[in-house]
Protein backbone atom coordinates (compact mmCIF):
# COMPACT_ATOMS: atom_id res chain seq x y z
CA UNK A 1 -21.82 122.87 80.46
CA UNK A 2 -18.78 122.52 78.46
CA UNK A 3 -17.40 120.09 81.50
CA UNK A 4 -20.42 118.54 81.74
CA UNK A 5 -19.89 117.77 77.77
CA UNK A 6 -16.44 116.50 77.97
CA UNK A 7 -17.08 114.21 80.60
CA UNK A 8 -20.33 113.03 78.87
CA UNK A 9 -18.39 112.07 75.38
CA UNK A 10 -15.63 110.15 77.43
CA UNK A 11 -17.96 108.29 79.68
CA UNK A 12 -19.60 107.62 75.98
CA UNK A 13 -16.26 106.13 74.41
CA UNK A 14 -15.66 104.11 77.19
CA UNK A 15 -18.86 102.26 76.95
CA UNK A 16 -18.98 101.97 73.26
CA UNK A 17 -15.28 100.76 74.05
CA UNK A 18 -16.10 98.03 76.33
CA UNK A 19 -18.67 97.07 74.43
CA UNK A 20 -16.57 96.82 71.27
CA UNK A 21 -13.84 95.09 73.38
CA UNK A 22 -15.92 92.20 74.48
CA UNK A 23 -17.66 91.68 71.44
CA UNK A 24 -14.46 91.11 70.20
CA UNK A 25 -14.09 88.65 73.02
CA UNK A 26 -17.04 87.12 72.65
CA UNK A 27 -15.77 86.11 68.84
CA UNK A 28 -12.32 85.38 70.04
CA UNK A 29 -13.94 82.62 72.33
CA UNK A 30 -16.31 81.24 70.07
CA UNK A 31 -13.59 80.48 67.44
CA UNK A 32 -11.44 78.88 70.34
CA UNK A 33 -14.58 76.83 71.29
CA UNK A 34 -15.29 75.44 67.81
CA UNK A 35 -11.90 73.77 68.03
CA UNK A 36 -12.72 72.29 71.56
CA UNK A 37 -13.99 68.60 71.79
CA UNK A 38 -16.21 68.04 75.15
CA UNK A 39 -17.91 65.21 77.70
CA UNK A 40 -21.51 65.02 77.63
CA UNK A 41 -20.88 66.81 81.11
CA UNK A 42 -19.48 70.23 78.74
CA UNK A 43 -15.98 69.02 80.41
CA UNK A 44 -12.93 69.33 77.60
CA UNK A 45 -11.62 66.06 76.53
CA UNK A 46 -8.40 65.03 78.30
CA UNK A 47 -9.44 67.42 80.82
CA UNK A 48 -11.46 65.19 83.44
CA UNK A 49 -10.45 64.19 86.77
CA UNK A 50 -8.60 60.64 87.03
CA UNK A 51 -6.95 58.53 89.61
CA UNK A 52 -4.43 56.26 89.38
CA UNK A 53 -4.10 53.20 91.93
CA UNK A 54 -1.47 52.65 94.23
CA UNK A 55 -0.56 51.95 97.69
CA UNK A 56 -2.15 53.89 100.94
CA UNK A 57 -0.31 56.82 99.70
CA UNK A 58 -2.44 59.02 97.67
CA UNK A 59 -1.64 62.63 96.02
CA UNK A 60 -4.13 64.60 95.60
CA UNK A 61 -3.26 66.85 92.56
CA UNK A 62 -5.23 70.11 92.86
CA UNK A 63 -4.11 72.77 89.41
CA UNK A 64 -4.72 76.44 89.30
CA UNK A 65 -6.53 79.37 87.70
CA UNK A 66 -7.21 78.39 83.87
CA UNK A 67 -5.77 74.74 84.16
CA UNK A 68 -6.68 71.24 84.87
CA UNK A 69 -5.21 67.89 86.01
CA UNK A 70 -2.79 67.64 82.87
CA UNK A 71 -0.39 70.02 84.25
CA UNK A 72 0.61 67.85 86.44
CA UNK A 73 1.44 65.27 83.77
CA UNK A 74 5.07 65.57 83.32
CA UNK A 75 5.45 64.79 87.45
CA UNK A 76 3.56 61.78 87.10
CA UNK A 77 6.35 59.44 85.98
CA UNK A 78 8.03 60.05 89.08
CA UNK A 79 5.12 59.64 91.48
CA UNK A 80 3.76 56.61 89.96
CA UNK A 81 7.66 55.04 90.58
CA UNK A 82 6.89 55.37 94.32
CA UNK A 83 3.68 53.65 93.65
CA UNK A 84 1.32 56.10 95.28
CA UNK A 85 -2.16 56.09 95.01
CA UNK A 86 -2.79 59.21 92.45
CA UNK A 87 -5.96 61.32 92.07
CA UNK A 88 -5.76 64.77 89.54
CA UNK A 89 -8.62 66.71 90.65
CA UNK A 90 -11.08 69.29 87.89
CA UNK A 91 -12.31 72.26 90.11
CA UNK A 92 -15.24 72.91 89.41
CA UNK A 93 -15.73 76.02 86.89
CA UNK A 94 -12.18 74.72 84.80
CA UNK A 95 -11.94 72.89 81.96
CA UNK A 96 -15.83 73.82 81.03
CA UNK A 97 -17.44 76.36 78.83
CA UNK A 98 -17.17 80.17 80.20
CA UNK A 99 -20.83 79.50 80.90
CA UNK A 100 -19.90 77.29 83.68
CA UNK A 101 -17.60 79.70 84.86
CA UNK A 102 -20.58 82.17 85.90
CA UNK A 103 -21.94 80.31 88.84
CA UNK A 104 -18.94 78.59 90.35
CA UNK A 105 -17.47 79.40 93.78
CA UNK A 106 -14.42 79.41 95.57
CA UNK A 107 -16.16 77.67 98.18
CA UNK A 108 -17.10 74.87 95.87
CA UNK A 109 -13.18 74.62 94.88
CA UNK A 110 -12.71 73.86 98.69
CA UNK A 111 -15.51 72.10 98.98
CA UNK A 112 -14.72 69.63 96.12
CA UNK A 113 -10.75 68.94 97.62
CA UNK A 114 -12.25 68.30 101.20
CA UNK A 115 -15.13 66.10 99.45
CA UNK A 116 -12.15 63.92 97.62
CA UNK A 117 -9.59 63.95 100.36
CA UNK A 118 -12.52 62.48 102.91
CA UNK A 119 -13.13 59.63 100.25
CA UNK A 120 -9.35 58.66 100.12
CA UNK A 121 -9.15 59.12 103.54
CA UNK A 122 -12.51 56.50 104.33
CA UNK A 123 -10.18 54.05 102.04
CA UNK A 124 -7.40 53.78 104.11
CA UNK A 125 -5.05 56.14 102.26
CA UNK A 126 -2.72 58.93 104.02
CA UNK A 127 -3.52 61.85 101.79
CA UNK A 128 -1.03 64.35 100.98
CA UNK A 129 -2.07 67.46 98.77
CA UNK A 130 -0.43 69.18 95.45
CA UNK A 131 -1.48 71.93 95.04
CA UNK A 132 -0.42 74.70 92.02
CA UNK A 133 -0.82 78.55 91.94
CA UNK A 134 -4.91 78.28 92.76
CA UNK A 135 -5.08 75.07 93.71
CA UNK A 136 -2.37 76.30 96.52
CA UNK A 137 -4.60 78.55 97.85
CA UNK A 138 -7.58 76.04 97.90
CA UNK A 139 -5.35 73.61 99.52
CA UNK A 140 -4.81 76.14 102.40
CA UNK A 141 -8.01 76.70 102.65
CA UNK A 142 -8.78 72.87 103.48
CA UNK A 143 -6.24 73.09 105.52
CA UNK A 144 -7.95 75.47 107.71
CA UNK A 145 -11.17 73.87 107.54
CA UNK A 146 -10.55 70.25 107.63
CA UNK A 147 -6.89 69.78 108.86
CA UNK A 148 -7.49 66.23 109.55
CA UNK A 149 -8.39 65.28 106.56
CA UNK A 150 -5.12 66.09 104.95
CA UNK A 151 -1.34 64.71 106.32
CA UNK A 152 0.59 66.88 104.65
CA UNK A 153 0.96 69.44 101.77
CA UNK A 154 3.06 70.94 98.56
CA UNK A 155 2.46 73.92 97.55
CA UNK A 156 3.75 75.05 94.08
CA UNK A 157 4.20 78.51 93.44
CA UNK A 158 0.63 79.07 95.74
CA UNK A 159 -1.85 82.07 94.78
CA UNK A 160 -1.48 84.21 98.39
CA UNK A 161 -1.60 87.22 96.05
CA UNK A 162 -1.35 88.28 92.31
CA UNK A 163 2.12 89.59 91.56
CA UNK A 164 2.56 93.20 89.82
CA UNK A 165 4.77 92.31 87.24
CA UNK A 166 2.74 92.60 84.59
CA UNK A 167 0.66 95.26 85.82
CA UNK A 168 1.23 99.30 84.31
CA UNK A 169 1.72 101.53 86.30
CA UNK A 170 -0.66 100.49 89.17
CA UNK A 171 -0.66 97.49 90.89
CA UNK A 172 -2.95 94.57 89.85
CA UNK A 173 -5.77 94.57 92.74
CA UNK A 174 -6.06 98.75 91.34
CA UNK A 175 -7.00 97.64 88.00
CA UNK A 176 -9.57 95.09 88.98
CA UNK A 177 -11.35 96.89 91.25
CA UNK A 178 -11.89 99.75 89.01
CA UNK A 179 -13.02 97.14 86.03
CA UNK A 180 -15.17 95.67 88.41
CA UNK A 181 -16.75 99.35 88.47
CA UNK A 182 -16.46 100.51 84.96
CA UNK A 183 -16.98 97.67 82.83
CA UNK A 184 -20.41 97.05 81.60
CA UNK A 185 -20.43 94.71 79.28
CA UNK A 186 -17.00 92.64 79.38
CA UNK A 187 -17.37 89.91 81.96
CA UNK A 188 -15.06 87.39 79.41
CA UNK A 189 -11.20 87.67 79.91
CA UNK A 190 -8.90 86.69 77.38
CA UNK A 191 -5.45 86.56 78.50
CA UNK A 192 -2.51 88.66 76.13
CA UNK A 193 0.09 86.71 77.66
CA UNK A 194 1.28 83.30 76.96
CA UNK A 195 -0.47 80.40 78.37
CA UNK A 196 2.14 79.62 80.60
CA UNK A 197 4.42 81.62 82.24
CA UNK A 198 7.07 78.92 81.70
CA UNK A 199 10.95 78.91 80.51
CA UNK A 200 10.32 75.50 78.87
CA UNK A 201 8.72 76.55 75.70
CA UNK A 202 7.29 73.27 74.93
CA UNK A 203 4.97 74.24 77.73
CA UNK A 204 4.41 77.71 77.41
CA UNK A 205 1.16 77.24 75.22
CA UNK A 206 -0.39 73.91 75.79
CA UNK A 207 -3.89 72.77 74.62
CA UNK A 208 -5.22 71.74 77.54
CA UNK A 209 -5.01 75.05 78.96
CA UNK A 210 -7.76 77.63 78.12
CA UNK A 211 -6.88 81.51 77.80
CA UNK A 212 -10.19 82.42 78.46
CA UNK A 213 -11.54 82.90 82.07
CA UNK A 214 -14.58 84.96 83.22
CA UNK A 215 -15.18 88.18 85.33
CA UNK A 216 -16.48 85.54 88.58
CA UNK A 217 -13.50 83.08 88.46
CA UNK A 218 -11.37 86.22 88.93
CA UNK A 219 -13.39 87.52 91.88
CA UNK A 220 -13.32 84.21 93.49
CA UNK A 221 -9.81 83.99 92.98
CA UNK A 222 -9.03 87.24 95.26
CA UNK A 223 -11.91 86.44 97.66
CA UNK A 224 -9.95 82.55 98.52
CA UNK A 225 -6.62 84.46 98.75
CA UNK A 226 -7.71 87.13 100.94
CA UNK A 227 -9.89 84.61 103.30
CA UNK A 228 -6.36 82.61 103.58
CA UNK A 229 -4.08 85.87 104.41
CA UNK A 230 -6.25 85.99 107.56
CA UNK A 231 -5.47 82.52 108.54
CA UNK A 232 -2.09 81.60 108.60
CA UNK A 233 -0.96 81.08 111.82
CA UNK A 234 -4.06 78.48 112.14
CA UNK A 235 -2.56 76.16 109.68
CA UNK A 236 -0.43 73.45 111.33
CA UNK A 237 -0.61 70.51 108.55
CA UNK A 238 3.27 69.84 107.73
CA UNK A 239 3.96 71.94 104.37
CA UNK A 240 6.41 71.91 101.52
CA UNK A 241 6.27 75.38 99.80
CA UNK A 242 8.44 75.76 96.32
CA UNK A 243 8.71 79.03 94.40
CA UNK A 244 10.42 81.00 91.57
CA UNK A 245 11.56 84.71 92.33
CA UNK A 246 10.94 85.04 88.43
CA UNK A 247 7.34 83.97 88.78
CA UNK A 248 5.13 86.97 87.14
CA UNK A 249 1.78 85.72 88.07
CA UNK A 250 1.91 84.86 91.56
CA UNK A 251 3.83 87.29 93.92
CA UNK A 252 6.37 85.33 95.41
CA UNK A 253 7.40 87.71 98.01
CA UNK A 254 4.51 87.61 99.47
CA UNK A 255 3.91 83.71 100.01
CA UNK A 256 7.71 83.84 101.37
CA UNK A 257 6.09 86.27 103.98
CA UNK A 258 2.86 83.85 104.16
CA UNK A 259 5.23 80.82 104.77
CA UNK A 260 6.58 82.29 107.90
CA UNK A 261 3.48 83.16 109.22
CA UNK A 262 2.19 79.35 109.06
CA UNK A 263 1.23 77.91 112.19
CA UNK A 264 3.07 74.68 110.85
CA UNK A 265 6.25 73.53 112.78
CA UNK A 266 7.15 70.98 110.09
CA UNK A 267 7.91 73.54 106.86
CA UNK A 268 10.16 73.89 104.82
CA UNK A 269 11.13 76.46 102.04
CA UNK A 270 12.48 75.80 98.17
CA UNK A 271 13.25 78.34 95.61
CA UNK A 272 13.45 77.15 91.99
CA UNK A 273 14.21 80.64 89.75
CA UNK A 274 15.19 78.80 86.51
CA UNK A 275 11.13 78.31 86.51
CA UNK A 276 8.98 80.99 86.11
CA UNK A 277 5.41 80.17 87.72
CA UNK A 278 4.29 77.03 86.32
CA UNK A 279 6.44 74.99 88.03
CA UNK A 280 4.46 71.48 86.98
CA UNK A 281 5.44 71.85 83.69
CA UNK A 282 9.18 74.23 83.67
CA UNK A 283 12.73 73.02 83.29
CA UNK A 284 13.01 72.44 87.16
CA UNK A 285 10.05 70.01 86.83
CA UNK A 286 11.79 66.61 88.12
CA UNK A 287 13.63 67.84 90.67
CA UNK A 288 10.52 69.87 92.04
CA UNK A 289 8.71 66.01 91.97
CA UNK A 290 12.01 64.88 93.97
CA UNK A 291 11.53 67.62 96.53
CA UNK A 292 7.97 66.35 97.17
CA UNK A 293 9.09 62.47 96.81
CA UNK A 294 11.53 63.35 100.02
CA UNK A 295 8.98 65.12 101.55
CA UNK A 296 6.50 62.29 102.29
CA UNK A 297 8.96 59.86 102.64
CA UNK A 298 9.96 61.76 105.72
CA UNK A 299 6.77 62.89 106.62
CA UNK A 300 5.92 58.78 106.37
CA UNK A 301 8.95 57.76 107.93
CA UNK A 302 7.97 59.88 110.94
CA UNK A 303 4.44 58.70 111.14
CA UNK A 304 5.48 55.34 110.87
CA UNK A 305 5.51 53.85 114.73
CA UNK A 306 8.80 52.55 116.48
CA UNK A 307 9.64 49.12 115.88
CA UNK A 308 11.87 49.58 119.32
């Protein structure tokens, strides 16, 4: 009885705990939202997906977890002196209102790359994909459904699993699963960490980036990377991979393993560890842009056909 007690008053505290913890949350996020200015489509001003003319060249900029098109801004410069077609892609379930975040899939992440790729592709353009943290995992995951639609891809720092860093004493897949089982009532994350995990602190905290994210974008997140570690070896698409062995939120490791595991016999391998993982935005920034610049111009001077 006296087991049966003690177990009883600390499955108690831990409810009244989470509950306390994500009303707390809650208020957290409704004070962040009051300062938020949105579309008539809930989307966050500045925050909406864009394009940017140019020859048959086109980038398709695909962000990660928690971010949207803008982190690509500081490469833009760079890409727009090459004159290439540009298109910064929202995933769906980013840049909205955590209520948004509910419902959203990883499969309509995918879904919405493929969807944008095909329409540059029906234009005449030779699409080559950015993708960041997340939006490196949902590039791989076109990859492996609709290769053709894509000519080649750069993958920044991609999300082929969480790194541990920051994780006590278990790893990081240990703590989810058991919140996934024990929390009741807190399905509204607020991040404790900066924004950014970025050496340039101009970046570290920017606006556009929310530090709110929901129990569902999580899940999602795991269920893409885990449907990608079973597919390497069928990705061929040419590939540019850069990381940081100082990145804490992506484990770097990891996607050095995934990268020789590709199926792809044009790859090649960077390492940037003056960045930490938000390598759009860190001090390494332009040459990173450089490294994909060379890229396609090889990968285009390849495809291009003899003049012999």
């Amino acid at each position: 009885m006296i087991l049966l007690g003690v177990l009883a008053t600390i499955a108690a505290i831990w409810v009244i705990g989470d509950y306390v913890h994500s009303r707390r949350v809650n208020s957290a996020y409704k004070d962040f939202e009051a300062g938020i200015e949105r579309t008539a489509n809930g989307v966050q001003k500045g925050a909406e997906s864009f394009t940017l003319p140019g020859n048959d060249i086109a980038l398709l900029l695909v962000h990660g977890f928690n971010d949207t098109p803008q982190t690509f801004g500081p490469m833009i410069p760079a890409f727009r002196d090459q004159a290439y077609t540009i298109t910064g892609l929202r995933l769906p379930g980013f840049g909205v209102a955590v209520e948004q975040m509910h419902t959203c899939s990883c499969d309509d992440w995918v879904q919405a790359v493929e969807d944008r790729a095909r329409e540059l592709n029906q234009s005449g353009k030779r699409v080559y994909v950015v993708g960041h943290s997340l939006g490196g995992a949902v590039c791989l995951a076109v990859m492996r459904r609709a290769p053709e639609c894509v000519a080649g891809a750069a993958l920044l720092a991609p999300a082929i699993d969480v790194s541990n860093q920051r994780s006590p004493i278990f790893p990081t897949r240990f703590w989810r699963k058991l919140g996934n089982s024990l929390l009741i009532f807190s399905n509204v994350y607020q991040s404790p960490y900066d924004r950014n995990d970025c050496r340039d602190p101009e970046y570290k905290n920017p606006d556009y980036k929310s530090p709110f994210s929901t129990r569902n974008i999580v899940d999602q997140s795991f269920r893409l990377m885990d449907e990608n570690q079973l597919a390497a070896d069928s990705i061929r698409t040419p590939l540019l991979m850069v990381l940081s062995r100082n990145d804490q939120v992506t484990d770097w490791s990891q996607a050095e393993q995934y990268f020789s595991r590709l199926g792809s016999v044009d790859k090649e391998l960077i390492f940037y560890d003056d960045s930490g993982h938000a390598l759009t935005v860190d001090v390494d920034r332009e040459n990173i842009a450089n490294d994909i610049i060379q890229f396609i111009t090889t990968q285009t001077t390849v495809a291009e056909p003899s003049s012999q």
